[in-house]
Protein backbone atom coordinates (compact mmCIF):
# COMPACT_ATOMS: atom_id res chain seq x y z
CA UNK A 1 -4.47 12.10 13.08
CA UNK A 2 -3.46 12.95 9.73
CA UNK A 3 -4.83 16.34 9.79
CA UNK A 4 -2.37 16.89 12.99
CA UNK A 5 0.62 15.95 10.61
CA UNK A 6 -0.76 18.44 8.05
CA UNK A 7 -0.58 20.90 10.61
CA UNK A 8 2.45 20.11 11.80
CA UNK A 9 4.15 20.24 8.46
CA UNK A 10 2.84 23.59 8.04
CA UNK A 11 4.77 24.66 11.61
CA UNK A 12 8.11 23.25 10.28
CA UNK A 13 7.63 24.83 6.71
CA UNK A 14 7.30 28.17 8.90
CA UNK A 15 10.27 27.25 10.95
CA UNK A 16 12.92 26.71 8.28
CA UNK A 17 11.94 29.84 6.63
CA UNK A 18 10.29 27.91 3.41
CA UNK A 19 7.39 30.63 1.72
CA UNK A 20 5.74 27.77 0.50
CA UNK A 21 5.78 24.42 1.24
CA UNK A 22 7.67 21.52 -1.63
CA UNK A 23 6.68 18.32 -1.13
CA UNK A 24 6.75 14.62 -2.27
CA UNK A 25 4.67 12.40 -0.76
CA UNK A 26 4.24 8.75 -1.24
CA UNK A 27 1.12 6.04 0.06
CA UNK A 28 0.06 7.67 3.17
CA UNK A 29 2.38 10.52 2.38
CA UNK A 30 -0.52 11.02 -0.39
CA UNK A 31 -3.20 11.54 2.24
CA UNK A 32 -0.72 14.10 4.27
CA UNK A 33 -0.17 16.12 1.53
CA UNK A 34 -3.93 16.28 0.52
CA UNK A 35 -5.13 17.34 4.00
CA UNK A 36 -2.40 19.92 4.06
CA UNK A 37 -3.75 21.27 0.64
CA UNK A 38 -7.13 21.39 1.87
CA UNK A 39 -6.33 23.05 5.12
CA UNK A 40 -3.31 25.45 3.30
CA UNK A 41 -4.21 25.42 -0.50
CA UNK A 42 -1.96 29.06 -0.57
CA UNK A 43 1.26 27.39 1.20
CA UNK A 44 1.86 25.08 -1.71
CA UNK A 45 4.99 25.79 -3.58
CA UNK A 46 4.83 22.39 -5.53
CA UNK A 47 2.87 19.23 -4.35
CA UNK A 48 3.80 15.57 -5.80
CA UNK A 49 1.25 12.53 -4.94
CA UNK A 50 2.71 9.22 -5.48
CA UNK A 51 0.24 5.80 -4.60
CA UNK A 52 -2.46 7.93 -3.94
CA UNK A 53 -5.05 7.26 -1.87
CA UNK A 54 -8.95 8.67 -2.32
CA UNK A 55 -9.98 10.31 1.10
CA UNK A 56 -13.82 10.39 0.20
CA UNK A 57 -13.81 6.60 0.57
CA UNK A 58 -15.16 4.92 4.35
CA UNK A 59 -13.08 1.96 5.70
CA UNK A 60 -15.24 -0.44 4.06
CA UNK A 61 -14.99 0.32 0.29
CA UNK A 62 -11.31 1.28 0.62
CA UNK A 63 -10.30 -2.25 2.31
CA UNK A 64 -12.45 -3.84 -0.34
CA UNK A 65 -11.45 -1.91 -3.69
CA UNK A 66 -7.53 -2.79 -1.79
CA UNK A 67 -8.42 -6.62 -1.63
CA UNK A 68 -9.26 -6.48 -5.46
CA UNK A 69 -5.80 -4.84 -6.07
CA UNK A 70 -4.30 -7.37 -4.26
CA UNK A 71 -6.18 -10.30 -5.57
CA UNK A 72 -5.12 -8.69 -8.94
CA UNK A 73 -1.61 -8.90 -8.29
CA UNK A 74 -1.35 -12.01 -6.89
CA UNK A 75 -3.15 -13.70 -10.13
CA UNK A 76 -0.47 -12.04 -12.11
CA UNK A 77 2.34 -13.06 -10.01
CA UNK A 78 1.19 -16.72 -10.53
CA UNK A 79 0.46 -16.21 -13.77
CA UNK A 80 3.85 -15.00 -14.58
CA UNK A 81 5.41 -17.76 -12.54
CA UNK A 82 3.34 -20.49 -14.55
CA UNK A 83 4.14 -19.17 -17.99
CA UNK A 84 8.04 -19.87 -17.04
CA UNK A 85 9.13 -23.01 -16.35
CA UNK A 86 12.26 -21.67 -14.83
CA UNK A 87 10.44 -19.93 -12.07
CA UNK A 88 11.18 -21.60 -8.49
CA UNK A 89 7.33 -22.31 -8.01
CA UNK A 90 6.75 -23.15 -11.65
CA UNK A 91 4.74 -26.01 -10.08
CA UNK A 92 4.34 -27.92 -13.62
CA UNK A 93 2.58 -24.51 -14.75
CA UNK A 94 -0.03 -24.89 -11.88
CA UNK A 95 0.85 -22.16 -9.50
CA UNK A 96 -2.10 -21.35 -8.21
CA UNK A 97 -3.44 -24.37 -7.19
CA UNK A 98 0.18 -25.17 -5.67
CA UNK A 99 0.15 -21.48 -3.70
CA UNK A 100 -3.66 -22.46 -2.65
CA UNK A 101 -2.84 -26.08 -0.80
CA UNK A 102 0.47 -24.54 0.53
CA UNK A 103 -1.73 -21.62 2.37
CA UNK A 104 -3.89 -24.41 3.62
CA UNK A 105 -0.99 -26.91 4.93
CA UNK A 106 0.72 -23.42 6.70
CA UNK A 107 -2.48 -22.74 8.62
CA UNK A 108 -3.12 -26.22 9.87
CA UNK A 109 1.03 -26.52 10.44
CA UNK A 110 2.87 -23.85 10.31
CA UNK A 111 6.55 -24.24 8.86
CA UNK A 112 9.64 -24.45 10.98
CA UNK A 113 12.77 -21.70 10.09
CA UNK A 114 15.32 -23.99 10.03
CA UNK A 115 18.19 -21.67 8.88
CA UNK A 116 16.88 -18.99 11.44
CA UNK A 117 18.19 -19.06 15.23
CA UNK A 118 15.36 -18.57 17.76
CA UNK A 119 12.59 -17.72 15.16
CA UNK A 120 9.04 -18.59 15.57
CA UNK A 121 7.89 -20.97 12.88
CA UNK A 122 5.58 -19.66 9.61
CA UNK A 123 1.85 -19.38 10.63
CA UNK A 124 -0.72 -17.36 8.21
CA UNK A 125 0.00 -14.59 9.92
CA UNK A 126 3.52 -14.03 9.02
CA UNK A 127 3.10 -15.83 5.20
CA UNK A 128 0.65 -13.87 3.94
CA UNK A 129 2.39 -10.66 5.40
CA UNK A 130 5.56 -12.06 2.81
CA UNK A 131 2.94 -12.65 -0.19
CA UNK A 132 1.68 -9.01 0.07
CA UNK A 133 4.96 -7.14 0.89
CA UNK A 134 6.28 -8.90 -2.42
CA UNK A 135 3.77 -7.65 -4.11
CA UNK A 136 4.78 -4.05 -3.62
CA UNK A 137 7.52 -4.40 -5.80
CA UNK A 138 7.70 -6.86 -9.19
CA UNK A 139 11.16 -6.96 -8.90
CA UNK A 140 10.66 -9.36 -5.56
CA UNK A 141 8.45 -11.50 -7.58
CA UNK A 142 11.43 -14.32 -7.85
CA UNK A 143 11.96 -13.90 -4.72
CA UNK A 144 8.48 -14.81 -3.24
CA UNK A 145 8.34 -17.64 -5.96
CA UNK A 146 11.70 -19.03 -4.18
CA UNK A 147 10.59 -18.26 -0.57
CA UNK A 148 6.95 -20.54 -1.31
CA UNK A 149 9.21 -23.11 -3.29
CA UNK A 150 11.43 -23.64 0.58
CA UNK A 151 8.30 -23.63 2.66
CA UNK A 152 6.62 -26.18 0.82
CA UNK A 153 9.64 -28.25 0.82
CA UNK A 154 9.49 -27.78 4.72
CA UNK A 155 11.52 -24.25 5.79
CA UNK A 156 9.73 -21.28 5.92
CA UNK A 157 12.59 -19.03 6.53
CA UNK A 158 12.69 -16.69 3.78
CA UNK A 159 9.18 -16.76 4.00
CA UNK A 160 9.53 -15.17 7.38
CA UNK A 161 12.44 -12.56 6.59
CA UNK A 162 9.88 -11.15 3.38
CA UNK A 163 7.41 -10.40 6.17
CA UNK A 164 9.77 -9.19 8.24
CA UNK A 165 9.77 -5.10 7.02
CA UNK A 166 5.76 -5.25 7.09
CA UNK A 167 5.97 -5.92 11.02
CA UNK A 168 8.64 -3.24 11.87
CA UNK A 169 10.83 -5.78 13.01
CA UNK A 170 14.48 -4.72 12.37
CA UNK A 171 17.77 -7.52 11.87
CA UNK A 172 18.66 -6.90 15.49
CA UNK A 173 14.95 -8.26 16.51
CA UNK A 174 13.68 -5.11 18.28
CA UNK A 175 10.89 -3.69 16.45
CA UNK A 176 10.15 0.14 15.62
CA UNK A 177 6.79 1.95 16.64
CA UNK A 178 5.76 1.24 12.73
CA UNK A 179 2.60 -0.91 13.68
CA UNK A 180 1.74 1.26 16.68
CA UNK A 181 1.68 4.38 14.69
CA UNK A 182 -0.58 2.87 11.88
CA UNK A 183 -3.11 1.15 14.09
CA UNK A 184 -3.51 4.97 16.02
CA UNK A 185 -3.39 6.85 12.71
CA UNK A 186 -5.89 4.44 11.19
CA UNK A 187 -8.44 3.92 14.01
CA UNK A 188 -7.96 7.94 13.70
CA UNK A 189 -8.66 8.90 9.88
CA UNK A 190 -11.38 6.12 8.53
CA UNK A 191 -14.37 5.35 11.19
CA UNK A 192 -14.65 1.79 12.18
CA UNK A 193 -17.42 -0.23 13.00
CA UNK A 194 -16.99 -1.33 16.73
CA UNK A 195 -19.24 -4.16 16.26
CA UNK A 196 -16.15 -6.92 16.29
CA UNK A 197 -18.99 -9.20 13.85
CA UNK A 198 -19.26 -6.29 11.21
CA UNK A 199 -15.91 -7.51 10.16
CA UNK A 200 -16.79 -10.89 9.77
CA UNK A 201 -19.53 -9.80 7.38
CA UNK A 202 -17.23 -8.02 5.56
CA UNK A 203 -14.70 -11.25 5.02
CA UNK A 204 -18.01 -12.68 3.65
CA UNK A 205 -17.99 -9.79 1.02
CA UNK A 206 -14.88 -9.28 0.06
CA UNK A 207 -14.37 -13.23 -0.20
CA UNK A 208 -16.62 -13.22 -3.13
CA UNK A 209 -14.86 -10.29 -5.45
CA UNK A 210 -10.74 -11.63 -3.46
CA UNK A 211 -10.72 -14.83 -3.49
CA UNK A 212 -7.37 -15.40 -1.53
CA UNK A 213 -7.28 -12.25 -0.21
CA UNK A 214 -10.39 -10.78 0.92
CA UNK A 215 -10.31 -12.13 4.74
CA UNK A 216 -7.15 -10.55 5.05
CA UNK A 217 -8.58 -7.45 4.20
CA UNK A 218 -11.32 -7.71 5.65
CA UNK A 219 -9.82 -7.79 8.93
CA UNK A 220 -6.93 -5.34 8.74
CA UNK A 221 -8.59 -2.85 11.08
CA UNK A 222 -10.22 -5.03 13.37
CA UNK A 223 -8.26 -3.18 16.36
CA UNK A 224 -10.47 -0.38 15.63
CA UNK A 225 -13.42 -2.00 16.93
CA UNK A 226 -11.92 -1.73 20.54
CA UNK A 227 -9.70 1.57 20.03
CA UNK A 228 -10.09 4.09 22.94
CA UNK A 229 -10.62 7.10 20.92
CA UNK A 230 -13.01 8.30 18.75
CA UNK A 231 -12.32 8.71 14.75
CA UNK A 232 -11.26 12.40 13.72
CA UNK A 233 -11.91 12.69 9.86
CA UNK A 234 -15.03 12.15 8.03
CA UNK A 235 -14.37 10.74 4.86
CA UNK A 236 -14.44 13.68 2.15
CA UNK A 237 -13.60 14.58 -1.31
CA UNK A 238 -10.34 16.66 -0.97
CA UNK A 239 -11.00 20.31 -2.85
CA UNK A 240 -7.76 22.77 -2.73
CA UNK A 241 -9.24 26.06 -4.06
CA UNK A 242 -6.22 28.50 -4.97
CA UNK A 243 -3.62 25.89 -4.74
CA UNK A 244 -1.47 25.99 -7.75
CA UNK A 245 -1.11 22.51 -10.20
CA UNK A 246 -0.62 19.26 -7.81
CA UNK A 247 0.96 16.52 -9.53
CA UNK A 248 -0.38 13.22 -8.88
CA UNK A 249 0.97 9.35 -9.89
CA UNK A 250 -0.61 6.47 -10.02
CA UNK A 251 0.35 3.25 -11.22
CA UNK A 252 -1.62 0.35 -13.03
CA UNK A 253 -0.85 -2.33 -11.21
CA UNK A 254 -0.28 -0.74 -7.48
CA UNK A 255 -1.79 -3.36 -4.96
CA UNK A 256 -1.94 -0.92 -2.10
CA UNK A 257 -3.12 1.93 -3.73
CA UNK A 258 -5.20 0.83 -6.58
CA UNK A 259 -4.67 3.20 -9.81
CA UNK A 260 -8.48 3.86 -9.88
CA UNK A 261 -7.82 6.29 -6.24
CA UNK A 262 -5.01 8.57 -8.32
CA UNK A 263 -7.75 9.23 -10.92
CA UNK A 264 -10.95 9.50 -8.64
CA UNK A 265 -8.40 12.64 -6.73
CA UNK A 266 -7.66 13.90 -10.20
CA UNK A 267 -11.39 14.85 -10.51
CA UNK A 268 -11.73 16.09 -6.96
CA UNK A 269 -8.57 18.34 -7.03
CA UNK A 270 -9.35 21.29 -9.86
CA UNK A 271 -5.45 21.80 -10.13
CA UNK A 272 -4.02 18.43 -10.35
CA UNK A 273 -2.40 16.59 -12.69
CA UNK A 274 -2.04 12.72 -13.28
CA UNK A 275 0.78 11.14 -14.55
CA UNK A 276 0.17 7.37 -15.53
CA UNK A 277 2.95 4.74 -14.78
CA UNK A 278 2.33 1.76 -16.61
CA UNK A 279 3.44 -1.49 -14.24
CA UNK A 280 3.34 -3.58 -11.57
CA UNK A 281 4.13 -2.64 -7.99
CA UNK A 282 3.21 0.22 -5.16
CA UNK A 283 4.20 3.56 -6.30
CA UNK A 284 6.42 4.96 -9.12
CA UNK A 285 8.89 7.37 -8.66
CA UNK A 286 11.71 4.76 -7.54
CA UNK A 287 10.10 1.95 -10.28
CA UNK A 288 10.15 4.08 -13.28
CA UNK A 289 12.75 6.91 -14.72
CA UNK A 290 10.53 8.72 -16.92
CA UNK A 291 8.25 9.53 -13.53
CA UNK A 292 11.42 10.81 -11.54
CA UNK A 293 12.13 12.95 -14.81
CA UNK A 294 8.76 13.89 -14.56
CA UNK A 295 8.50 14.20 -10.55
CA UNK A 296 11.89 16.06 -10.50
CA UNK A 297 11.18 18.61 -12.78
CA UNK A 298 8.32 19.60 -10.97
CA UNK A 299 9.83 19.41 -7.94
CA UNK A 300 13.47 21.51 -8.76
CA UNK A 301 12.27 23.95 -11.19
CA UNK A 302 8.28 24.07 -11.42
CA UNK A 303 7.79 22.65 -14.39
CA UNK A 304 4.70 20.91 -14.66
CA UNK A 305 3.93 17.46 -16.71
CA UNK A 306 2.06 17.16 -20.06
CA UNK A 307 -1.30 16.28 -19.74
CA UNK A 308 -2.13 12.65 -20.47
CA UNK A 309 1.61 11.69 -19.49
CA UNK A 310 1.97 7.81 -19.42
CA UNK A 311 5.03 6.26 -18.60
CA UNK A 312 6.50 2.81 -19.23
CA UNK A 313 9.80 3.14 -18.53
C-alpha cells in the first residue's frame, strides 16, 4: 500500500544519512509524499506535489471527477483539431463526430497493424488506451490526430504504439510489472465495491456528465471487485501538523489529476502552497519553465513560491 512506500521512504532517508527527507513527487508520487507527511510531518526537509491527487475522495467520486477531466480534454483536442484545417483529422472541421463513428467501426472491427510484425490488431481496448495517453501531454496532440487519421483509413498501427507505454509493454515486447503494481496498489489505497454490477451502475453515471469517456472510467478498477486482499486506507483528508511549507502544482487542464484535487489539498494541508500552471496536459514541472524555476528553488535552496503564483510559461 501506499502507506508501506511512505514508510519505506522514511527507512532509506535514514539510511543515506538525509536529516530530513527532499522530495519531488509527481501523480501517484503526490499521494506518497502526502502519506509520508501525515505519518512524518517533522522529517520533511522540502516537499514538492506535482498532479496531485485528493486522498479524502472514495473510488467512486475520484474515477468520476477523472472522467470529466478527460472528457474535458478530449473536447479540446477536437476542438483544436477542427479549428485547423491542417490538422491530420481536420475531418472538414467535424472532428468529433468523425472520432465518434471511428470508436464505433474499431469496436465492431478492430483495425489491422499493417506496418507492425506480429501485432494484434486495434480493438477498444488498446485505442482508447492511445486517446488518453495523448492526452497527458498537448504536445502529442498531432500525433493522436495522425494516428486516428491511419486507422480510419484502415491501419491502426500508430494507434497501437501510443498505447503502448500505458500497458508497460516495452519495444522488445516483454512487458514490465507496471500494470501489476497499479492494480495491487489500487485495490490497496481506495475501497472497491466487490459487487462486479456496482460498476455497471457507475458507467450509467458517469455516461451522463463523460460522454465518450465515462465507461472507461467507470470500469478502471473493476479487478478490485475480485482482489484477494482487503483495502488498507480509508479515504481521509491529509493534515501534516509541524511540517514546514509543502509546495503543491496543479495544472488547469491535467486529465489525470484534475486541477480542482491540487486546490481541495491546499485547504487540507495548513502549510502548503499552490502554484498554478496554466495548460493542457498531466503535470507541470517538465511542461512549463517558470514551475521548474519555481520547483527548483524550493527544492536546492528552500526558497518557497509567492503566494498566488500562476504560471504560463
Amino acid at each position: 500500500s501506499t502507506a508501506d512506500v511512505a514508510r519505506d521512504l522514511d527507512q532509506i532517508r535514514a539510511a543515506v544519512g538525509d536529516a530530513r527527507l527532499t522530495y519531488l513527487g509527481f501523480s501517484y508520487g503526490t499521494l506518497i509524499g502526502e502519506d509520508y507527511a501525515s505519518l512524518f510531518p517533522t522529517h520533511i526537509r522540502a516537499l514538492a506535489l506535482d498532479g496531485v491527487i485528493d486522498p479524502s475522495l472514495g473510488e467512486a467520486t475520484f474515477r468520476k471527477n477523472q472522467a470529466v477531466a478527460f472528457e474535458g480534454a478530449l473536447d479540446r483536442f477536437l476542438a483544436d483539431c477542427g479549428a485547423r484545417p491542417t490538422c491530420a483529422f481536420y475531418s472538414g472541421g467535424r472532428p468529433g463526430s468523425a472520432f465518434d463513428t471511428l470508436m464505433r467501426q474499431i469496436e465492431r472491427h478492430p483495425v489491422a497493424t499493417a506496418r507492425l510484425t506480429n501485432r494484434e490488431p486495434v480493438g477498444p481496448t488498446q485505442a482508447w488506451g492511445a486517446v488518453t495517453q495523448s492526452l497527458y501531454v498537448r504536445a502529442a496532440w498531432p500525433v493522436l490526430a495522425d494516428a486516428l487519421a491511419q486507422a480510419r483509413a484502415g491501419d491502426g498501427s500508430l494507434l497501437l504504439l501510443l498505447g503502448d507505454p500505458l500497458r508497460g509493454r516495452n519495444p522488445d515486447g516483454s512487458y514490465s510489472n507496471l500494470i501489476d503494481a497499479y492494480d495491487a496498489v489500487t485495490c490497496l489505497d481506495w475501497p472497491s465495491s466487490r459487487d462486479p454490477a456496482a460498476y455497471s451502475a457507475m458507467a450509467t453515471r458517469f455516461t451522463a456528465v463523460a460522454p465518450r469517456v465515462g465507461r472507461l472510467l467507470a470500469f478502471n478498477d473493476v479487478e478490485c471487485a475480485y482482489w484477494p486482499v482487503p483495502p488498507a486506507r480509508v479515504p481521509a483528508a491529509v493534515a501534516a501538523p509541524g511540517a514546514p511549507p509543502i509546495v503543491l502544482v496543479g495544472s488547469t487542464g491535467d486529465p489525470a489529476t484534475p486541477y480542482a484535487w491540487a486546490q481541495a489539498v491546499a485547504r487540507q494541508l495548513s502549510s502548503a502552497v499552490l502554484v498554478t500552471r496554466v495548460g493542457e496536459g498531466h503535470t507541470g514541472y517538465l511542461a512549463s519553465a517558470c514551475v521548474r524555476d519555481a520547483i527548483d528553488a524550493y527544492l536546492l535552496d528552500r526558497s518557497v513560491p509567492g503566494l498566488g503564483l500562476r504560471c504560463t510559461t
